[in-house]
N, C-alpha and C. Protein backbone atom coordinates (compact mmCIF):
# COMPACT_ATOMS: atom_id res chain seq x y z
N UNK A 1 -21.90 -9.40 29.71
CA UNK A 1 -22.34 -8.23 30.42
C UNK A 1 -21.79 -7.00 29.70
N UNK A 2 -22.66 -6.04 29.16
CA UNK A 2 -21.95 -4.88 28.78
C UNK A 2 -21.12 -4.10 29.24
N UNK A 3 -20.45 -3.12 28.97
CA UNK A 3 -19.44 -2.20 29.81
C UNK A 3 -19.96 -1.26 29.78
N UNK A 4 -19.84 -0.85 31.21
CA UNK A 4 -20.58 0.35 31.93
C UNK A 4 -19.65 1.77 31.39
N UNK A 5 -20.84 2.50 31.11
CA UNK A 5 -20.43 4.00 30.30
C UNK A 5 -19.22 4.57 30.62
N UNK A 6 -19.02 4.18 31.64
CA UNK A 6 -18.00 5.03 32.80
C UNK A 6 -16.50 4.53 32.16
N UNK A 7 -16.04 3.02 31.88
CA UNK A 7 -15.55 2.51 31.38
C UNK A 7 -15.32 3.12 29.76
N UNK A 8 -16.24 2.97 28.99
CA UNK A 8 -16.43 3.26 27.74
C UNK A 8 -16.13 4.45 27.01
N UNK A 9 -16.06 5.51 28.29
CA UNK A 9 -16.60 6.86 27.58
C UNK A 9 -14.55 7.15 27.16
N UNK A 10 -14.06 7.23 28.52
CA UNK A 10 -12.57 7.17 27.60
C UNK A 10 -11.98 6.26 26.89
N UNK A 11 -12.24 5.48 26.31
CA UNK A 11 -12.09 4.44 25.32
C UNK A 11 -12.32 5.09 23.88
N UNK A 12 -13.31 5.53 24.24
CA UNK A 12 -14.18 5.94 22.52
C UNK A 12 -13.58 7.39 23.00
N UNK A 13 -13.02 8.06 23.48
CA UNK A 13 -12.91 9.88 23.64
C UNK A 13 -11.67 9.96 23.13
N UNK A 14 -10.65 8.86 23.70
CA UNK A 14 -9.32 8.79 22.77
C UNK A 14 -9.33 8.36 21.66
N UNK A 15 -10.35 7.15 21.26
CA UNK A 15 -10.19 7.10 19.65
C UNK A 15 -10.48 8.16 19.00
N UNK A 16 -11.45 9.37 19.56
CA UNK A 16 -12.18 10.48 18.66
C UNK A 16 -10.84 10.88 18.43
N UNK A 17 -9.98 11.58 19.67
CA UNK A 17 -9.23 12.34 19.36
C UNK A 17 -8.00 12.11 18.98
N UNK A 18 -7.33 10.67 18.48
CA UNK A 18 -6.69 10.67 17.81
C UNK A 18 -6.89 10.74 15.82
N UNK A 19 -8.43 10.29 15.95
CA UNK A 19 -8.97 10.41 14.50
C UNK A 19 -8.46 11.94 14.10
N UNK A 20 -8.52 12.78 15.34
CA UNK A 20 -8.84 14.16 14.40
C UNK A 20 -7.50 15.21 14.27
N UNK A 21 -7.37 15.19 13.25
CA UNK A 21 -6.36 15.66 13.03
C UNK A 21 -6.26 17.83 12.54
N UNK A 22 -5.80 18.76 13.32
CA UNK A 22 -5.69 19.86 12.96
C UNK A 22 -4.90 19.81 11.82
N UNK A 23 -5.80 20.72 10.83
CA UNK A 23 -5.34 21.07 9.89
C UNK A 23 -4.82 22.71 9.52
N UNK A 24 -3.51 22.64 9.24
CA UNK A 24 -3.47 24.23 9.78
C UNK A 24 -3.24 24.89 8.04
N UNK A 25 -4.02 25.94 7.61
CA UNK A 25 -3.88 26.55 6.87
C UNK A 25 -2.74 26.72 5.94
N UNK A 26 -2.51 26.92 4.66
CA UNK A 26 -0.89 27.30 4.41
C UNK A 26 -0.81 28.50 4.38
N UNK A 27 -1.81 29.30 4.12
CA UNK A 27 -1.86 30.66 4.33
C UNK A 27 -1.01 31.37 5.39
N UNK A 28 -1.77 30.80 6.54
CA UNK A 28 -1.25 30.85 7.67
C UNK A 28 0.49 30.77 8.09
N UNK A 29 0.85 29.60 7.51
CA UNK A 29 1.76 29.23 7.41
C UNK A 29 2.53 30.39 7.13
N UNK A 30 2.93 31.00 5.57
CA UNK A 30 3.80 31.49 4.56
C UNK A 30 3.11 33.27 5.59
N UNK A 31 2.68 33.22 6.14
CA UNK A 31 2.08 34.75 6.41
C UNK A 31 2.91 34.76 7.98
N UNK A 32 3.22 33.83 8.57
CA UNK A 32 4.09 34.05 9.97
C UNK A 32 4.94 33.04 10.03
N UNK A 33 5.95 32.42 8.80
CA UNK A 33 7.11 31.53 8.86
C UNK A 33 7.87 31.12 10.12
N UNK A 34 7.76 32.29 10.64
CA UNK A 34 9.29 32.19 12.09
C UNK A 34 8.14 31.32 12.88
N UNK A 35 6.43 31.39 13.27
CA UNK A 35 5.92 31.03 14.28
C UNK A 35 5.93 29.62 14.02
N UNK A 36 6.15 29.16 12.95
CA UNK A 36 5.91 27.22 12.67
C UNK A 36 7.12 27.38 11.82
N UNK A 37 8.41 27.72 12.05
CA UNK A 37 8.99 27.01 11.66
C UNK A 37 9.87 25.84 12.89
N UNK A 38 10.38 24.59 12.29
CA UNK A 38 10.11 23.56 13.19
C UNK A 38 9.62 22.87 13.58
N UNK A 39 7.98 23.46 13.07
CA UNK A 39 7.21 22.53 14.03
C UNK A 39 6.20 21.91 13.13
N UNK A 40 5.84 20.73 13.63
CA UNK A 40 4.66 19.71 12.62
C UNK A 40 3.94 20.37 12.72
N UNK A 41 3.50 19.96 11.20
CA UNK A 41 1.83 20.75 10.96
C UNK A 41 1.21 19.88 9.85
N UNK A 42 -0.07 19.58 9.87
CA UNK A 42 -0.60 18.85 8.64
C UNK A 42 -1.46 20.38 7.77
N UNK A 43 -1.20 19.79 6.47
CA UNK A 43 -2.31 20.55 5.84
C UNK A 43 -2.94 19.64 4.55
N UNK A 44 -4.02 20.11 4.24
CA UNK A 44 -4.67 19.85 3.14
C UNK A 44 -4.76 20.45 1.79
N UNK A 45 -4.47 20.03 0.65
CA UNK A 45 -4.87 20.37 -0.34
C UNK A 45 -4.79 20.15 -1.55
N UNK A 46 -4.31 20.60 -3.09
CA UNK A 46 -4.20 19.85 -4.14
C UNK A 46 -3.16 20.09 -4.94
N UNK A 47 -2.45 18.93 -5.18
CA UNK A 47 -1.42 19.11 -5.47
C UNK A 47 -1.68 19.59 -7.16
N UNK A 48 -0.53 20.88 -7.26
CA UNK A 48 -0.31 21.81 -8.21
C UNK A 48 0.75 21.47 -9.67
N UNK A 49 1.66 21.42 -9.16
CA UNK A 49 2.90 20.80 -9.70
C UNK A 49 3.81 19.96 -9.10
N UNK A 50 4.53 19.14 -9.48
CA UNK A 50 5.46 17.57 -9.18
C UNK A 50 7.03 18.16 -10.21
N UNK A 51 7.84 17.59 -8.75
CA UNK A 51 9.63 17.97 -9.51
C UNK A 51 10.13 16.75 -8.96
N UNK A 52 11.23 16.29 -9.77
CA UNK A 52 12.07 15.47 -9.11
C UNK A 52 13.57 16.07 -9.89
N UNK A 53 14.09 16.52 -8.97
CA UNK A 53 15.51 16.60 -9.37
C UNK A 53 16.54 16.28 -8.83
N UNK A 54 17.21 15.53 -9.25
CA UNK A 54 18.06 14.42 -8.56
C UNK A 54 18.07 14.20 -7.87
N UNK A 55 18.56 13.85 -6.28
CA UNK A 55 17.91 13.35 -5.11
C UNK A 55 16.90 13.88 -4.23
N UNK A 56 15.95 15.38 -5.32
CA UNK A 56 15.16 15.93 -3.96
C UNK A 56 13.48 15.73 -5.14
N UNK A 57 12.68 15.14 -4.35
CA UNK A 57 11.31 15.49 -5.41
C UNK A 57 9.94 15.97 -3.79
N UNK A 58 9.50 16.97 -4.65
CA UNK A 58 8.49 17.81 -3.94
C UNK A 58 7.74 18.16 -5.12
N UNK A 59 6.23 18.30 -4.48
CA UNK A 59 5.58 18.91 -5.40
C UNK A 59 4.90 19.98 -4.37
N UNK A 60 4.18 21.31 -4.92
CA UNK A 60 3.65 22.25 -4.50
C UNK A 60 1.98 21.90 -4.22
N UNK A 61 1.52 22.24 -2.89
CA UNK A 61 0.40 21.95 -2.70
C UNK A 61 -0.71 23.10 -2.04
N UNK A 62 -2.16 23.42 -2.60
CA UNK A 62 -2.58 24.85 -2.86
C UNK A 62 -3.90 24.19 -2.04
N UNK A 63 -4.24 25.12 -1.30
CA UNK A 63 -5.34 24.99 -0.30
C UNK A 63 -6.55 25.97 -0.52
N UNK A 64 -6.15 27.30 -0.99
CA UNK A 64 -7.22 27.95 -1.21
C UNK A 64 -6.91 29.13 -0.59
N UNK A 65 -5.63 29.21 0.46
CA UNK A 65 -4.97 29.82 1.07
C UNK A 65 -3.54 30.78 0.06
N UNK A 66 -3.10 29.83 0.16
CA UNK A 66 -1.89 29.75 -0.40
C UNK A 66 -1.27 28.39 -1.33
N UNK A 67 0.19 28.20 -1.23
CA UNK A 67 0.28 27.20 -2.31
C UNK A 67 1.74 27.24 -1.44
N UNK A 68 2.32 25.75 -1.13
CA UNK A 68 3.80 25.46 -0.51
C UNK A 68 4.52 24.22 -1.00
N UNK A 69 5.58 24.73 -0.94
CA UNK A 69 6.32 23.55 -1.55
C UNK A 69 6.58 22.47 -0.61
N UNK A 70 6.40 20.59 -0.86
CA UNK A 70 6.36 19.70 -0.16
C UNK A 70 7.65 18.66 -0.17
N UNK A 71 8.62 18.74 0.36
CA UNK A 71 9.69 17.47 -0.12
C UNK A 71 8.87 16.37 0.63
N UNK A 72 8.85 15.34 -0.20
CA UNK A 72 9.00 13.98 0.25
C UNK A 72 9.35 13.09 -0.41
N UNK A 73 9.57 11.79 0.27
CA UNK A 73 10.69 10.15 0.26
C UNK A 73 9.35 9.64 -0.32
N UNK A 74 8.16 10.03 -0.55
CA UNK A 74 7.62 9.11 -1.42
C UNK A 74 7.20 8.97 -2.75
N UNK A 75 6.35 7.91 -3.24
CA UNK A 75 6.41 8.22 -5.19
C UNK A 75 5.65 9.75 -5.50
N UNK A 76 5.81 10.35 -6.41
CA UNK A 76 5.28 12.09 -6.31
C UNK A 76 3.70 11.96 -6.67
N UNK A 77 2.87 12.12 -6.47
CA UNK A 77 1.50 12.08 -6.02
C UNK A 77 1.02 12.96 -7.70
N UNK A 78 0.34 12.79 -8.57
CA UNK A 78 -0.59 13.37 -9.73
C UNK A 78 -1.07 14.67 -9.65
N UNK A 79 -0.37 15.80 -10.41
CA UNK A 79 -1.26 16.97 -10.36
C UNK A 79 -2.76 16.82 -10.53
N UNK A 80 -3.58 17.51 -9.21
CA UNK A 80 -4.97 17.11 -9.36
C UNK A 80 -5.41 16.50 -8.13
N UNK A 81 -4.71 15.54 -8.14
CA UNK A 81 -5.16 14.77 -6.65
C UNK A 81 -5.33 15.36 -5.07
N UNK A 82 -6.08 15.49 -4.44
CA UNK A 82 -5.92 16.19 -2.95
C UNK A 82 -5.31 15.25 -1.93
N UNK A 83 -4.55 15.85 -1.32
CA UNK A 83 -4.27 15.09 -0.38
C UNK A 83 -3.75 15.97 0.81
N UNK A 84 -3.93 15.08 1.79
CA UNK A 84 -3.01 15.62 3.32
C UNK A 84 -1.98 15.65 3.88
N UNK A 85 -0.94 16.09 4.01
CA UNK A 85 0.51 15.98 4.33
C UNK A 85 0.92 16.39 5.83
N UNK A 86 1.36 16.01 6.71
CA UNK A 86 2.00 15.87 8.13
C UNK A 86 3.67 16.15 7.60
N UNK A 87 4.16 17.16 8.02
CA UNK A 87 5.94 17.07 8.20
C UNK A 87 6.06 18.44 9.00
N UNK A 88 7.60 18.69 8.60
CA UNK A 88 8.44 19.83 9.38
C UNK A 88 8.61 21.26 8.54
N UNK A 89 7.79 22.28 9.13
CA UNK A 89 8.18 23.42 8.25
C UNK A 89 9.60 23.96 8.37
N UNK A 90 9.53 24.50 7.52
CA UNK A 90 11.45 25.12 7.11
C UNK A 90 11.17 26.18 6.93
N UNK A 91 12.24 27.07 7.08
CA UNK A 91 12.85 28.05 6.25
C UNK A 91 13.63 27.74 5.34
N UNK A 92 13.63 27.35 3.99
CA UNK A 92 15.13 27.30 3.38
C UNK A 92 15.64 28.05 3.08
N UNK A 93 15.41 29.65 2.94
CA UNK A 93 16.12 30.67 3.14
C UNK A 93 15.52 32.04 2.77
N UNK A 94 16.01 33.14 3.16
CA UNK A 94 15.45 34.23 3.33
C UNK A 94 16.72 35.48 2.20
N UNK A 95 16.05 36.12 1.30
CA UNK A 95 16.74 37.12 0.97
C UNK A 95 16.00 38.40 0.83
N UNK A 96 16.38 39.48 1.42
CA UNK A 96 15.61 40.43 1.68
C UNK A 96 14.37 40.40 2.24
N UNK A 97 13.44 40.58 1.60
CA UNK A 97 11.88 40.30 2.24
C UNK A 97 11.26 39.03 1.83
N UNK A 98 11.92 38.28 1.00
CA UNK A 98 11.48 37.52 0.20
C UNK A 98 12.17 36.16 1.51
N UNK A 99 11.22 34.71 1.96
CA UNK A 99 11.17 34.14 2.32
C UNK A 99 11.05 32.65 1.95
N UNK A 100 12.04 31.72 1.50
CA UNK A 100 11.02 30.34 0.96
C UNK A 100 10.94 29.26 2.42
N UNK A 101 9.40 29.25 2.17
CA UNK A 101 9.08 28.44 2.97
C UNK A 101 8.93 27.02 2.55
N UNK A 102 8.83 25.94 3.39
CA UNK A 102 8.54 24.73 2.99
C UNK A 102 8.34 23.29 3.67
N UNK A 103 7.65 22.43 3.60
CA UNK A 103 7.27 21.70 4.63
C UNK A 103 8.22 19.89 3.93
N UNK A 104 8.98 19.31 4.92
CA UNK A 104 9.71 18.27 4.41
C UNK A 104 8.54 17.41 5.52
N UNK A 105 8.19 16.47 4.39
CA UNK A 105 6.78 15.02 5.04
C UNK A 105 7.48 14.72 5.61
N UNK A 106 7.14 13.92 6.89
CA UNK A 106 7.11 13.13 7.68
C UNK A 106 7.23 11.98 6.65
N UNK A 107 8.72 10.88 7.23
CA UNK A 107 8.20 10.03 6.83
C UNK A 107 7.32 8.77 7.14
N UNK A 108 6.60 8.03 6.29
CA UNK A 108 5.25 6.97 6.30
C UNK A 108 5.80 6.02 6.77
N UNK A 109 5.11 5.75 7.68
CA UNK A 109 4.96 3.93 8.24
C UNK A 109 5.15 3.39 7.22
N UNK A 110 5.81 1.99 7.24
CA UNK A 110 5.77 1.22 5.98
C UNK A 110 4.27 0.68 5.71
N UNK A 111 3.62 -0.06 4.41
CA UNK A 111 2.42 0.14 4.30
C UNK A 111 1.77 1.61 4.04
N UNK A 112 1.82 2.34 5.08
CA UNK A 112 0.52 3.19 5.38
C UNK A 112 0.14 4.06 3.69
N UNK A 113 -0.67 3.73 3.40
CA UNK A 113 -1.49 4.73 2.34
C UNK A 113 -1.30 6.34 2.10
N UNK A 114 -1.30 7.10 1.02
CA UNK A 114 -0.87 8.44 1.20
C UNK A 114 -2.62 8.76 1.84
């Protein structure tokens, strides 16, 4: 016997809305630091340049917006490649007007794919 719509409809309304993920600008980001800093945010875009220096590797990632620097615990991803990143924005510090911002990933489920 099929399942009646009524049943169905929040079934499939929570899968939508965990599929979808806000993507928040970096623009945005680096243009009001104090309002996200702390707080998760995913963004999209392509990674620019890759560092690893001794225990910290981030690479910078450019949306079309802007361009932010990314720490993460995983292998450093190919200038070129696009990708999506979920973590914690920072301040790492402020001198005069000048601000560095920066987002440390979330870290990945074991398995999970970048």
């Amino acid at each position: 016997m099929p399942m009646p719509v009524s049943r169905l409809t929040p079934v499939v309304l929570t899968g939508l809305l965990a599929a979808c993920t806000t993507v928040t600008p970096i623009g945005e980001i680096l243009t009001h630091p104090r309002d996200y800093a702390e707080k998760t945010v995913t963004v999209r875009g392509e990674v620019r340049s890759v560092f690893s220096l001794l225990f910290v590797k981030y690479f910078t990632l450019d949306d079309g917006t802007g361009t932010i620097a990314v720490v993460t615990e995983r292998p450093l991803p190919n200038r070129g490649e696009r990708l999506e990143v979920t973590g914690t924005v920072k301040e790492a510090f402020s001198l005069g007007d000048q601000t560095l911002t920066l987002i440390v990933e979330r870290a990945p489920a074991q398995g999970t794919p970048r």
